[in-house]
N, C-alpha and C. Protein backbone atom coordinates (compact mmCIF):
# COMPACT_ATOMS: atom_id res chain seq x y z
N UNK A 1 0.84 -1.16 0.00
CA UNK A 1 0.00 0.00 0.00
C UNK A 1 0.89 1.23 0.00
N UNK A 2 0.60 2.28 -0.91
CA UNK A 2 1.62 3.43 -0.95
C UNK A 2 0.13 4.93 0.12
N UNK A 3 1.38 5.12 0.92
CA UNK A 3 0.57 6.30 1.87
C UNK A 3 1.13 7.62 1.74
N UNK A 4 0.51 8.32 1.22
CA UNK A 4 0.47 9.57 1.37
C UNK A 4 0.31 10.40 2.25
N UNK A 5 1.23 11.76 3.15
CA UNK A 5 0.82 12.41 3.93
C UNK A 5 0.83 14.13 3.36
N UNK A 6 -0.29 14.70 3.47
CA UNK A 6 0.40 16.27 3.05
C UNK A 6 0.24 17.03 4.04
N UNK A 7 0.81 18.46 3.76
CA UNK A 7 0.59 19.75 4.76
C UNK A 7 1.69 19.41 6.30
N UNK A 8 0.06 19.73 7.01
CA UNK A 8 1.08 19.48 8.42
C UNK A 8 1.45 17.85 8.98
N UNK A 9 0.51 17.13 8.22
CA UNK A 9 0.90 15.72 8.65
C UNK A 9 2.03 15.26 8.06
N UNK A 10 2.22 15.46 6.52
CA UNK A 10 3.69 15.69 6.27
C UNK A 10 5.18 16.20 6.72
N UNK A 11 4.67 17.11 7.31
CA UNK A 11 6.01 18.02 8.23
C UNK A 11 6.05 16.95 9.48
N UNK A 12 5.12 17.10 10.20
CA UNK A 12 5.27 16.16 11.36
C UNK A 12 6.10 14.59 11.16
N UNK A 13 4.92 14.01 10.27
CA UNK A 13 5.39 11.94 10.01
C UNK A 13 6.93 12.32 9.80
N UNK A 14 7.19 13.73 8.66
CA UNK A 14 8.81 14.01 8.44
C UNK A 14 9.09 12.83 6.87
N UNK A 15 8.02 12.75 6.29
CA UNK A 15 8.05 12.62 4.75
C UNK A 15 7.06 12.29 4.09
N UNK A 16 7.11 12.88 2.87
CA UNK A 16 5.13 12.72 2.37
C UNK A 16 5.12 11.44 1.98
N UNK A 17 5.53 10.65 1.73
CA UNK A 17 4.90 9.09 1.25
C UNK A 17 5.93 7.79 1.82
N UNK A 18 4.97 6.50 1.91
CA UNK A 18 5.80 5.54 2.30
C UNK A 18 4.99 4.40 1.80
N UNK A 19 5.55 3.33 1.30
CA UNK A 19 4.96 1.57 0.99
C UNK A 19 4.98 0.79 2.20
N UNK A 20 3.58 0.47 2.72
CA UNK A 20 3.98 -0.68 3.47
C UNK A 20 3.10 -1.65 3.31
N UNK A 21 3.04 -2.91 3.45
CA UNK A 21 2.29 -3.89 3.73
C UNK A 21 1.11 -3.78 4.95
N UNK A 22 -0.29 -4.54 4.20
CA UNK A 22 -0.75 -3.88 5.64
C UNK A 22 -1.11 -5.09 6.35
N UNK A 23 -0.78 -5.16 7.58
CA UNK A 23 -1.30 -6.13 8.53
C UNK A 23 -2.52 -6.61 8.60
N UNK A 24 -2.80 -7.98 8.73
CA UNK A 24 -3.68 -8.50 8.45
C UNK A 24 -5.07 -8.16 9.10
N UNK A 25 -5.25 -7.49 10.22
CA UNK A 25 -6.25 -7.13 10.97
C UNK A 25 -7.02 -5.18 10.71
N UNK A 26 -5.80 -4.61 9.80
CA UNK A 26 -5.90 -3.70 9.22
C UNK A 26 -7.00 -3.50 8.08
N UNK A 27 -8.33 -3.09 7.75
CA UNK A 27 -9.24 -3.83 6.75
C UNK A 27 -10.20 -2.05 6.55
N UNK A 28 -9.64 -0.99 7.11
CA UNK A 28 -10.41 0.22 6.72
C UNK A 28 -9.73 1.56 7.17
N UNK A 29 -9.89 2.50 6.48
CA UNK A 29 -8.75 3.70 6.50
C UNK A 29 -8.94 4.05 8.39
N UNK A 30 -9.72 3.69 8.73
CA UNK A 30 -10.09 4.19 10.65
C UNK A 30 -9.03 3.20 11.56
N UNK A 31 -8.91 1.91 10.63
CA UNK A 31 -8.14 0.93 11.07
C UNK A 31 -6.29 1.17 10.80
N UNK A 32 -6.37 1.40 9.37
CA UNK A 32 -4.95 1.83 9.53
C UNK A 32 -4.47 3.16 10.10
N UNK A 33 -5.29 4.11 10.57
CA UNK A 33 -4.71 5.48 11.48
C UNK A 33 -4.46 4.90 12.47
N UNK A 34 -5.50 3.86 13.42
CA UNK A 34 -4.69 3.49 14.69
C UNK A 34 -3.68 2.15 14.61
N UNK A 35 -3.19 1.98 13.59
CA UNK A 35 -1.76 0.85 13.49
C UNK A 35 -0.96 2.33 13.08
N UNK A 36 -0.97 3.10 12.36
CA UNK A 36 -0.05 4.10 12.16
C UNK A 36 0.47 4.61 13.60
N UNK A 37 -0.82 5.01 14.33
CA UNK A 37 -0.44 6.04 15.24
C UNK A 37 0.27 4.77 16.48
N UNK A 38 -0.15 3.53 16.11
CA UNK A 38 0.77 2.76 16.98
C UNK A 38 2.24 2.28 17.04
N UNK A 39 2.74 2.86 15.62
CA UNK A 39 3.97 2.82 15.23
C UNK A 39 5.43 3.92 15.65
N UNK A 40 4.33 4.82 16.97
CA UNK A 40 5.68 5.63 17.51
C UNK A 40 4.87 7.39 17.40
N UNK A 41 5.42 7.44 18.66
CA UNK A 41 4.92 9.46 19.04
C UNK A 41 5.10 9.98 17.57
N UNK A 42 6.07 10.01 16.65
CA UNK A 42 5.57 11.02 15.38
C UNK A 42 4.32 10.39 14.95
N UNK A 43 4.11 9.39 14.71
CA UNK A 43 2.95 9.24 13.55
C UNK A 43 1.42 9.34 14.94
N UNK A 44 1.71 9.21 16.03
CA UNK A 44 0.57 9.51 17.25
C UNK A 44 0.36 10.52 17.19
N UNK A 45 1.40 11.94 17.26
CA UNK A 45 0.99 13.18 17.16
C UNK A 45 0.66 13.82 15.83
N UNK A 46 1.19 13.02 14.85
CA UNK A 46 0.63 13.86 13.21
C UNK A 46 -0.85 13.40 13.08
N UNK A 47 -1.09 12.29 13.79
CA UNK A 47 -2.72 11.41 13.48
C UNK A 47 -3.56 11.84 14.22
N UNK A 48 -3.33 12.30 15.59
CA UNK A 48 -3.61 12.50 17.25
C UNK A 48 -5.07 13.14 16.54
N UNK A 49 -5.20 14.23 15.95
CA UNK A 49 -6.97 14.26 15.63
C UNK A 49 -7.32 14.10 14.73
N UNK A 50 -7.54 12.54 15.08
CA UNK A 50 -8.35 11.92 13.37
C UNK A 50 -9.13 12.19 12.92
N UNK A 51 -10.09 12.70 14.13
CA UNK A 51 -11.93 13.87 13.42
C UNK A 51 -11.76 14.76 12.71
N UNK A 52 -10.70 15.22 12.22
CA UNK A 52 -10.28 16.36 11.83
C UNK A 52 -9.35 15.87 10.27
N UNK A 53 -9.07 15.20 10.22
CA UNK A 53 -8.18 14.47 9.05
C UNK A 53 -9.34 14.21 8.24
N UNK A 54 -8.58 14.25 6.49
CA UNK A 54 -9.38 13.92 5.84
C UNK A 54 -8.48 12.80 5.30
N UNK A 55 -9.43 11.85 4.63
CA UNK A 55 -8.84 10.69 3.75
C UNK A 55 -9.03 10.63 2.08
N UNK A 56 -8.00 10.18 1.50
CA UNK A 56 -8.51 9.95 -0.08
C UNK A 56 -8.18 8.90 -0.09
N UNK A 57 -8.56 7.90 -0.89
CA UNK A 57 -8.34 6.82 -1.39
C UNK A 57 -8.59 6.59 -2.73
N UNK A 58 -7.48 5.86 -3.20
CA UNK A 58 -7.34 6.04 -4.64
C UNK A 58 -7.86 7.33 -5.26
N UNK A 59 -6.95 8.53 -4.37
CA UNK A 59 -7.41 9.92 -5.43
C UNK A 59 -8.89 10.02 -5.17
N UNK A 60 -9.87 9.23 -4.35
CA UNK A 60 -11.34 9.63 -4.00
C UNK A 60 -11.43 10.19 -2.63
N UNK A 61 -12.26 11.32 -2.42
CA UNK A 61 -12.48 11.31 -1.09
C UNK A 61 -12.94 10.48 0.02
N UNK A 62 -13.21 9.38 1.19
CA UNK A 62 -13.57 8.65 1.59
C UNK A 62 -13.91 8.96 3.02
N UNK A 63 -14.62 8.24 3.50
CA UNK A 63 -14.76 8.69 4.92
C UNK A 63 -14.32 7.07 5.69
N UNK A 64 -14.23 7.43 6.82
CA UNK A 64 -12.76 6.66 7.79
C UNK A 64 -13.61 4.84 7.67
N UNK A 65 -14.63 4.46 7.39
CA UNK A 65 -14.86 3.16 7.33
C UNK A 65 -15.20 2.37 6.07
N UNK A 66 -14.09 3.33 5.00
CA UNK A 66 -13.97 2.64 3.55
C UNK A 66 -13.01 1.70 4.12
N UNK A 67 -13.50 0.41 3.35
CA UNK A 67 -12.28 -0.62 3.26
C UNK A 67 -11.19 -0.72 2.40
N UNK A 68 -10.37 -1.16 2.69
CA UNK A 68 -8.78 -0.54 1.78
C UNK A 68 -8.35 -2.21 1.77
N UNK A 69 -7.14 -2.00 0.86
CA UNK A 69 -6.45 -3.25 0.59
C UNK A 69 -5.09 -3.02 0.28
N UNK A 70 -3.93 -3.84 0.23
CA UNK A 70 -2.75 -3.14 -0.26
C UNK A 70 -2.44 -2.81 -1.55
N UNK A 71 -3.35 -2.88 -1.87
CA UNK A 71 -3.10 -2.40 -3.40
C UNK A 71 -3.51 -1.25 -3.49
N UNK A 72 -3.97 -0.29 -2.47
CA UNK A 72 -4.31 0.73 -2.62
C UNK A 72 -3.49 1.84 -2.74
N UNK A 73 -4.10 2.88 -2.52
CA UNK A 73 -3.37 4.45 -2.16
C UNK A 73 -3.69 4.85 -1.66
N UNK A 74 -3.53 5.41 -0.17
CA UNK A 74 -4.34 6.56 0.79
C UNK A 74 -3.23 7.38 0.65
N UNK A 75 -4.52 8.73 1.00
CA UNK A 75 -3.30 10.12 1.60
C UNK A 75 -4.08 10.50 2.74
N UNK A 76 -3.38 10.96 3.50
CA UNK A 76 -4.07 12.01 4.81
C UNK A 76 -3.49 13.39 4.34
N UNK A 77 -5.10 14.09 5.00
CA UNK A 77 -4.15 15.43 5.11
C UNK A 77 -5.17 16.44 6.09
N UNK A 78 -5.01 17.63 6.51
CA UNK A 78 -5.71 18.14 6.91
C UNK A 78 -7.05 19.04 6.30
N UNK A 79 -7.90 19.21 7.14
CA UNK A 79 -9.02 20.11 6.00
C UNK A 79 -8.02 21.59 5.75
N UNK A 80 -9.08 21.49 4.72
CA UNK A 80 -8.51 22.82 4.36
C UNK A 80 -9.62 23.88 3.92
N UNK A 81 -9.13 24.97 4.20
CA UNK A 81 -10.03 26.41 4.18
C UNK A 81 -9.67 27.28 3.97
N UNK A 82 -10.05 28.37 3.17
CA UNK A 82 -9.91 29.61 2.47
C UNK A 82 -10.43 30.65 2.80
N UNK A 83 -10.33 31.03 2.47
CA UNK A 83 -10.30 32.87 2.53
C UNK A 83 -10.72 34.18 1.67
């Protein structure tokens, strides 16, 4: 699975993309934020408000109990708003 992070979750994780395999109990984007954020204080504090994160998958917008697979693509990032 290739993951995408932008903005401030990017600065934080400390690089916009990474491949990983996803663990077998891993089965929806709500599921892989808390194996991410279990992987160590950066990815806990870039994830820390997930109500607030948005998800894409495969380039679609999704909300946190789409099911994913490793063949996918997620990105996180924060909302965003204008002016």
């Amino acid at each position: 699975m290739k993951i995408l992070y932008f903005a401030s979750i990017r600065a934080r994780v400390g690089h916009g993309e990474e491949e990983i395999a996803l663990p077998p109990d891993v089965k929806t984007v709500a599921d892989l934020v808390g194996w991410l954020k279990s992987r160590g204080d950066t990815y806990a504090e870039a994830l820390a408000e997930a109500r607030t994160l948005r998800a894409a998958l495969n380039q679609e917008h999704v909300s946190f109990d789409a099911a994913i697979k490793n063949s996918d693509e997620v990105a996180f990032f924060p909302p965003v708003t204008g002016g």
